[in-house]
Protein backbone atom coordinates (compact mmCIF):
# COMPACT_ATOMS: atom_id res chain seq x y z
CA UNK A 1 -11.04 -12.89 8.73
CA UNK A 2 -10.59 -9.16 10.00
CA UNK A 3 -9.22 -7.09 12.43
CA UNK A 4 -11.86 -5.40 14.64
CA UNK A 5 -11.95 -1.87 16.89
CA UNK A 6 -15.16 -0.43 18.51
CA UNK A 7 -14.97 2.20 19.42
CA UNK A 8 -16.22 3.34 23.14
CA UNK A 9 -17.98 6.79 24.44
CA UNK A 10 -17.58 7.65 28.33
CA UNK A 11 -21.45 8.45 27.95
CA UNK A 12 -24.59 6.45 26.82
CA UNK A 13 -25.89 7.34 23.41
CA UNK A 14 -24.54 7.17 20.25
CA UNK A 15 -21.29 8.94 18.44
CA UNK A 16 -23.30 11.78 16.00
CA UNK A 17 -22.51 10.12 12.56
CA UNK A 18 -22.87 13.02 10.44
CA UNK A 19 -20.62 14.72 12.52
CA UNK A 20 -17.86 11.78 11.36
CA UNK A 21 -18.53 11.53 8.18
CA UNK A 22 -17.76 15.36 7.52
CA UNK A 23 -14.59 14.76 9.97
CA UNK A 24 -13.17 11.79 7.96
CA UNK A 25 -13.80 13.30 4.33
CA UNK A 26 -11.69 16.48 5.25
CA UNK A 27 -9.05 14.10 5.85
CA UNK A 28 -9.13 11.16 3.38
CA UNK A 29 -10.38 9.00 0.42
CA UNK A 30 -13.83 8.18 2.58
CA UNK A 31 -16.48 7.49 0.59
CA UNK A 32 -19.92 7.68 2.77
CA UNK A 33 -22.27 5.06 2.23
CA UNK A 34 -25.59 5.16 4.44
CA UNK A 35 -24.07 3.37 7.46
CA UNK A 36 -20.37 3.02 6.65
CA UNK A 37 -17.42 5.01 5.50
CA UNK A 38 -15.40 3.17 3.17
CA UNK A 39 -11.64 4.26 2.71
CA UNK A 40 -9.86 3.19 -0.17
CA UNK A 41 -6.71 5.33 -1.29
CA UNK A 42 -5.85 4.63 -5.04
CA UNK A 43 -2.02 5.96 -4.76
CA UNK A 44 -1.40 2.59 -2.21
CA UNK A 45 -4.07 0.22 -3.03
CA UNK A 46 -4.93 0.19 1.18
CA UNK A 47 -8.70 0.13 2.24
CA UNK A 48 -10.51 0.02 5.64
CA UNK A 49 -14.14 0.69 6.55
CA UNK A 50 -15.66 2.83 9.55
CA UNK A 51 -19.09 1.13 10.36
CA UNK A 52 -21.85 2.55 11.81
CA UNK A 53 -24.33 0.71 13.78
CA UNK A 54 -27.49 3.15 14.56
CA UNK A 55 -29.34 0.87 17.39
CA UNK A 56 -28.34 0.22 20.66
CA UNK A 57 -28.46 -4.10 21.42
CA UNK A 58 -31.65 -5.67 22.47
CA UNK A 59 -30.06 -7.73 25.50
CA UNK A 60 -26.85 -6.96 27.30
CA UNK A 61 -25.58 -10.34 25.93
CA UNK A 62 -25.90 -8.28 22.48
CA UNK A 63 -23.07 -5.74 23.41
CA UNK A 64 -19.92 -5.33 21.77
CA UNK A 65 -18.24 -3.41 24.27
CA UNK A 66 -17.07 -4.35 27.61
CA UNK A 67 -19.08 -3.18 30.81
CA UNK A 68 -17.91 0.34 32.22
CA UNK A 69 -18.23 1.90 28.74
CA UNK A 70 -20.97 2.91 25.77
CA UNK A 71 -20.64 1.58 22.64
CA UNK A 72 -21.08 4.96 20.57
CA UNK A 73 -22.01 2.72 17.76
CA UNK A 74 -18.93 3.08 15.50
CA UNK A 75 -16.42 0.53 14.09
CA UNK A 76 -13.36 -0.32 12.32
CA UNK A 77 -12.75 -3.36 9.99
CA UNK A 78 -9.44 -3.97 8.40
CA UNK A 79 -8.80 -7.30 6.85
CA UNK A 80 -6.18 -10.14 7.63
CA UNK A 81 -4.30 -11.32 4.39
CA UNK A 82 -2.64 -7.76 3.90
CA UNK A 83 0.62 -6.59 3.24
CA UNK A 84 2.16 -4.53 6.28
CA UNK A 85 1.41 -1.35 4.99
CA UNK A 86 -2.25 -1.37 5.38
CA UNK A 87 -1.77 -1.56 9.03
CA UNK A 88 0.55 1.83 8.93
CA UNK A 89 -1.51 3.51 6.36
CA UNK A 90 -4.97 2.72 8.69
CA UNK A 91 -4.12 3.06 12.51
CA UNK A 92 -3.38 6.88 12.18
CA UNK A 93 -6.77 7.35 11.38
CA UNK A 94 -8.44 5.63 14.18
CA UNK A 95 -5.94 7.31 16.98
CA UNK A 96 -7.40 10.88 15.36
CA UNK A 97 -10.81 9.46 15.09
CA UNK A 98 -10.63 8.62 18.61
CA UNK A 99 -9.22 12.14 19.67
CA UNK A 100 -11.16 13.86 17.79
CA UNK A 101 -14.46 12.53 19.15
CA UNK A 102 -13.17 11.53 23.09
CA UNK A 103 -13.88 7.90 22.12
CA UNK A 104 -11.50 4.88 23.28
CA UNK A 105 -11.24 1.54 21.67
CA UNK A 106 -12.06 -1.95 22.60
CA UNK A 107 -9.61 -4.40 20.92
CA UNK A 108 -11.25 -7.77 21.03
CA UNK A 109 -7.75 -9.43 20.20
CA UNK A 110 -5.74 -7.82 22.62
CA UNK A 111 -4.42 -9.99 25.52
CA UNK A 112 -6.48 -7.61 27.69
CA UNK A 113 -10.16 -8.01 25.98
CA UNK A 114 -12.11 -6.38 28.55
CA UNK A 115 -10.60 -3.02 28.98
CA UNK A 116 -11.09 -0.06 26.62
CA UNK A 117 -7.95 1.59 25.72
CA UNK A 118 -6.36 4.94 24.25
CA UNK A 119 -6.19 4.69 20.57
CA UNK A 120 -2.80 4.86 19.99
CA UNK A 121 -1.96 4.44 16.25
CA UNK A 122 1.95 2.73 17.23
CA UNK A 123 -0.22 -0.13 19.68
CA UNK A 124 -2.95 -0.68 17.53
CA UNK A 125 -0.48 -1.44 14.33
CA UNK A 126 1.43 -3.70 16.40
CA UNK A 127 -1.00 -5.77 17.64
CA UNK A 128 -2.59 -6.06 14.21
CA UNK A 129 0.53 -6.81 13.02
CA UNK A 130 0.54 -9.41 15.24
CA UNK A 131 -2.71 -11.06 14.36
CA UNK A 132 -2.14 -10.35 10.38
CA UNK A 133 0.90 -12.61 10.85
CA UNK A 134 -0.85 -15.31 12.29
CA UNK A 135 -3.93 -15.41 10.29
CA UNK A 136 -1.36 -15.55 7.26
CA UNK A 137 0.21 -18.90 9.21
CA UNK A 138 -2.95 -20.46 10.01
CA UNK A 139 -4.09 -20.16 6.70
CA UNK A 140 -0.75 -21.82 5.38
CA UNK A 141 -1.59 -24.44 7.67
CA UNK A 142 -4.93 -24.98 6.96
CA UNK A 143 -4.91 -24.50 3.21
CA UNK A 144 -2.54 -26.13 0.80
CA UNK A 145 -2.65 -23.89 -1.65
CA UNK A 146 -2.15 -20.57 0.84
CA UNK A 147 1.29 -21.27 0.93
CA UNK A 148 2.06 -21.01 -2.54
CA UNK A 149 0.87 -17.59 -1.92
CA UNK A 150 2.59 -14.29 -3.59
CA UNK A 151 5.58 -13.12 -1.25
CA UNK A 152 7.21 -9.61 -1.61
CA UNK A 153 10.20 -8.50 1.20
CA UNK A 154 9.03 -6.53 4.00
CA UNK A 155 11.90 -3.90 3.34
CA UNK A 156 9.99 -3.72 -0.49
CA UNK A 157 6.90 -3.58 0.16
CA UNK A 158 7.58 -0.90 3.01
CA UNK A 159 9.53 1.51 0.58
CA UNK A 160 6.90 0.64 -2.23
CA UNK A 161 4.40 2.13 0.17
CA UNK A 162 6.58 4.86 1.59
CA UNK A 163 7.28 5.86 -2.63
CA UNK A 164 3.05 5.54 -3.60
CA UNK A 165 2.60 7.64 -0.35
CA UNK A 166 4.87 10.42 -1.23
CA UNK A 167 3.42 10.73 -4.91
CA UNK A 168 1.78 14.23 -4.07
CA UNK A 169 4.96 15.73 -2.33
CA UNK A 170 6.98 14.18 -5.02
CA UNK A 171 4.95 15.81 -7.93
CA UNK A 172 4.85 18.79 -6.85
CA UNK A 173 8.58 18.90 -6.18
CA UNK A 174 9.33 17.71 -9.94
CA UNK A 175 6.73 19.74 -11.63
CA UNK A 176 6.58 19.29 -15.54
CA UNK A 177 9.89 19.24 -15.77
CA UNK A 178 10.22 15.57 -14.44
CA UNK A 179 8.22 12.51 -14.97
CA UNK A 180 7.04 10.59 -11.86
CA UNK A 181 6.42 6.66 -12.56
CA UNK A 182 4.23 4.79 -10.89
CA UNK A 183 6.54 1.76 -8.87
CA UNK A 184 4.28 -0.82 -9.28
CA UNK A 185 4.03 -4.32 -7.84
CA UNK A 186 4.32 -7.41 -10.27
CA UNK A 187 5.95 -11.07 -10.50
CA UNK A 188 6.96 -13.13 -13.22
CA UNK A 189 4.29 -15.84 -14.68
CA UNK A 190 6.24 -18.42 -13.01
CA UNK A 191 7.32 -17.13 -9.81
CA UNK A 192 5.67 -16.24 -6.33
CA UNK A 193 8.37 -13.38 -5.35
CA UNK A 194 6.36 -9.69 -6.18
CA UNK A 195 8.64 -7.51 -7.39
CA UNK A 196 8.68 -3.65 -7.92
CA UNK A 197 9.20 -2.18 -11.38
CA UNK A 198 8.86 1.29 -13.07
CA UNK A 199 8.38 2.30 -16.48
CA UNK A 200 11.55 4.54 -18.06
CA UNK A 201 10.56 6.21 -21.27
CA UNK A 202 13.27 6.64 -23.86
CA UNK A 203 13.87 10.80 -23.87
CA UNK A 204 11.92 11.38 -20.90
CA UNK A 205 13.31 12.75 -17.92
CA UNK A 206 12.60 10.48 -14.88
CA UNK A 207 12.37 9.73 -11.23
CA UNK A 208 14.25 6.92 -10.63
CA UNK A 209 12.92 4.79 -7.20
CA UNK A 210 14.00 1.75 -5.79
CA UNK A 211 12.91 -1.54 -7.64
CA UNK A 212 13.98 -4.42 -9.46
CA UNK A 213 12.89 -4.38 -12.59
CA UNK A 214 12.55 -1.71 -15.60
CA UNK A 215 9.90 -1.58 -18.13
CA UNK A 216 11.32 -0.08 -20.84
CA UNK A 217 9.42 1.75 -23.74
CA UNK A 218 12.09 2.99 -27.02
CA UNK A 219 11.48 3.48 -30.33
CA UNK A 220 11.73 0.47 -32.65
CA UNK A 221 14.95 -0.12 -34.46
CA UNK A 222 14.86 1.00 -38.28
CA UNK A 223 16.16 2.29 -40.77
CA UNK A 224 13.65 4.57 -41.15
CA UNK A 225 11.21 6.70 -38.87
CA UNK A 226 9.77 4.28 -36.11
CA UNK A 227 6.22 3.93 -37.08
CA UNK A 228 3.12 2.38 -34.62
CA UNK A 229 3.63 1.41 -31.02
CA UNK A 230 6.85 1.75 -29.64
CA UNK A 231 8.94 -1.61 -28.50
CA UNK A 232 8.43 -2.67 -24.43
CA UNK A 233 10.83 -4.82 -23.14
CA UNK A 234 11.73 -5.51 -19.62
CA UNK A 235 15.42 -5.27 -17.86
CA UNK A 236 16.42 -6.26 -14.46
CA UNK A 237 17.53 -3.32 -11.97
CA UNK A 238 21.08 -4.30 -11.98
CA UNK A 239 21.80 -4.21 -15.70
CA UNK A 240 19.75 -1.13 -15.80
CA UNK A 241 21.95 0.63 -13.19
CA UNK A 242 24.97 -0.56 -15.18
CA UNK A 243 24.11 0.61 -18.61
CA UNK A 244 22.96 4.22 -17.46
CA UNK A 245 26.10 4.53 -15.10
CA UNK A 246 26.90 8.35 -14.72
CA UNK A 247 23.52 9.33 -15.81
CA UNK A 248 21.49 8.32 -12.94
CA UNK A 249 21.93 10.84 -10.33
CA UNK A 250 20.81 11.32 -6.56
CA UNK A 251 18.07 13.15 -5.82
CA UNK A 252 16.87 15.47 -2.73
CA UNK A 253 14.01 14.20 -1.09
CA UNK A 254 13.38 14.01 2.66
CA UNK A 255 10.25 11.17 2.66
CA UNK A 256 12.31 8.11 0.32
CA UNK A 257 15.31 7.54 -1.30
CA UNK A 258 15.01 8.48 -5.23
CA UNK A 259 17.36 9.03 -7.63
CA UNK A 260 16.54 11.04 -11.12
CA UNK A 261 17.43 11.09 -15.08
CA UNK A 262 17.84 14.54 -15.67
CA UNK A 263 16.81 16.45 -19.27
CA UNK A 264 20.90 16.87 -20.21
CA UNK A 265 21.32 12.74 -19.49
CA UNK A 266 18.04 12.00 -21.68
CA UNK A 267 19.39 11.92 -25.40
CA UNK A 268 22.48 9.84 -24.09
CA UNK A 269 20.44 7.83 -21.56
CA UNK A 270 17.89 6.75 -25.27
CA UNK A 271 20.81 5.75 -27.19
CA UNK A 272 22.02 3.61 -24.38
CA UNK A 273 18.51 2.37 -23.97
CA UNK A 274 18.05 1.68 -27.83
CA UNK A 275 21.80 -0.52 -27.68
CA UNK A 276 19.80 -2.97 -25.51
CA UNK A 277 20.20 -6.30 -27.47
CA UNK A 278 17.83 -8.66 -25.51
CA UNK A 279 15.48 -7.68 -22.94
CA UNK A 280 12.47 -9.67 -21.65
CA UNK A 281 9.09 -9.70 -22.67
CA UNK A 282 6.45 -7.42 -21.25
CA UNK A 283 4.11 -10.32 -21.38
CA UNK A 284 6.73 -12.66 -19.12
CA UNK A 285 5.34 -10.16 -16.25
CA UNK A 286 1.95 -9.92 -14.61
CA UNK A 287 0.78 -6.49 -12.16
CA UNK A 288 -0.33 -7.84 -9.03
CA UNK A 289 -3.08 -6.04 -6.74
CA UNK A 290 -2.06 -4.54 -3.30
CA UNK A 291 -4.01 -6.58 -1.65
CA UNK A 292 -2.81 -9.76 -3.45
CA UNK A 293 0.46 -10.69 -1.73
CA UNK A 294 1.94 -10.96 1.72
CA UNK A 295 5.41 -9.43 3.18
CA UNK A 296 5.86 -12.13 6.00
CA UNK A 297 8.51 -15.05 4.85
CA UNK A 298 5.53 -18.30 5.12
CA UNK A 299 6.85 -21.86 5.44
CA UNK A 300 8.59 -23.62 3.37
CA UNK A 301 6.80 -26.62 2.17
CA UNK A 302 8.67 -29.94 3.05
């Protein structure tokens, strides 16, 4: 199940394809494949496809597009199933596509099928936010099993996209002088609410971003000079933020709300870390895909 744009040309022929590709690699993760251009962006796990269909149909009953236009050959293909975010990441892309190259789209599941349209990135996320949601029902409808499906918040998964979208911006601001986690989405073994966690290194100063749990990595308790791997252990946001109080500060940045460890807090911040008496195990917690949960509340199961 997918969400499908054509895209439409106010003259016959087809869109020049070479001419895209070169377009869409100044501007993205495209990879070109003979007919296609495959975008897949490994900072938020979000992928699409641009298709390229060379020959014009046999019959009129072969078209794709509605009469009144050309098809100039070119598609997009976003799948159903998705988190929010790949909606927002994708639909800016096809409005400059569609500037770029005069084209208009034909939305097969808009309530107005036979009309091609502006490409307006704001329209085009809405109405496949629309349809992701109810693919995502019918599925819990039609298959048992769907609706035990992974569930994060919308408000999480939005900022966990908003933080992996920033990562550039964000390094470049802290420079060598800070370490920038990756926030990463996981659940526990025995639950189907995705969580967001980041990893905080004892005597490393840190970005701090929204989440709700910490991985963290400290030297083993000895006597001696910790030898081998160092301990993992995981800690729930909330005791986190209480045992570091005073030491995690605010921090200046216009695109998401993050907060920091700074180099004076580290030595203070490890012996806090290293006072932890129980924490869970790192095995307790499994990484989940982007592509491998949902951020609309499904049914619940009577």
């Amino acid at each position: 199940m997918s969400f499908d744009l054509y895209f439409c040309s106010p003259k016959s022929g087809r869109v020049d394809f070479d001419a895209v590709a070169a377009w869409a690699q100044e501007r993205g993760p495209f990879v070109r494949n003979p007919h296609q251009l495959w975008y897949s962006n490994e900072d938020t796990g979000v992928y699409f496809s641009l298709d390229f269909e060379p020959n014009e149909p046999e019959t009129p009953e072969d078209a794709r597009v509605p009469e009144g236009v050309f098809d100039s050959g070119l598609s997009f293909n976003l799948n159903f199933n998705r988190p929010s975010f790949f909606g927002h990441e994708a639909m800016p892309y096809v409005e400059q596509l569609a500037r770029r190259f005069n084209l208009r789209v034909f939305n097969p599941q808009s309530n107005a099928p036979n009309f091609a349209t502006e490409a307006e990135a704001k329209n085009l996320t809405e109405s496949w936010l629309d349809h992701n949601r109810r693919a995502i029902l019918t599925l819990t409808e039609q298959e048992p099993s769907f609706a035990n499906s992974l569930y994060m918040p919308l408000e999480h998964s939005l900022y966990l996209w908003r933080f992996r979208m920033a990562k550039e911006k964000l390094k470049l601001i802290c420079g060598e002088e800070l370490y920038l986690p990756r926030l990463t989405p996981v659940h526990q073994k025995d639950s189907k609410v995705v969580s967001r966690a980041f990893t905080c290194t004892q005597g490393v100063p840190t970005i701090v971003p929204e989440n709700e749990w910490v991985f963290v990595v400290r030297g083993k308790k000895s006597f001696f000079k910790p030898k081998g791997k160092p301990e993992v252990g995981v800690i729930g946001r909330e005791t986190f933020d209480k045992l570091l109080e005073g030491y995690i500060e605010p921090f200046e940045f216009s695109e998401t709300e993050v907060q920091v460890i700074r180099a004076e807090s580290v030595k203070k911040v490890g012996d806090l870390l290293r006072s932890l008496e129980r924490m869970l195990g790192r095995p307790e917690f499994e990484v989940v895909g982007a592509d491998s949960f949902v951020d609309i509340e499904l049914p619940k199961k009577t």
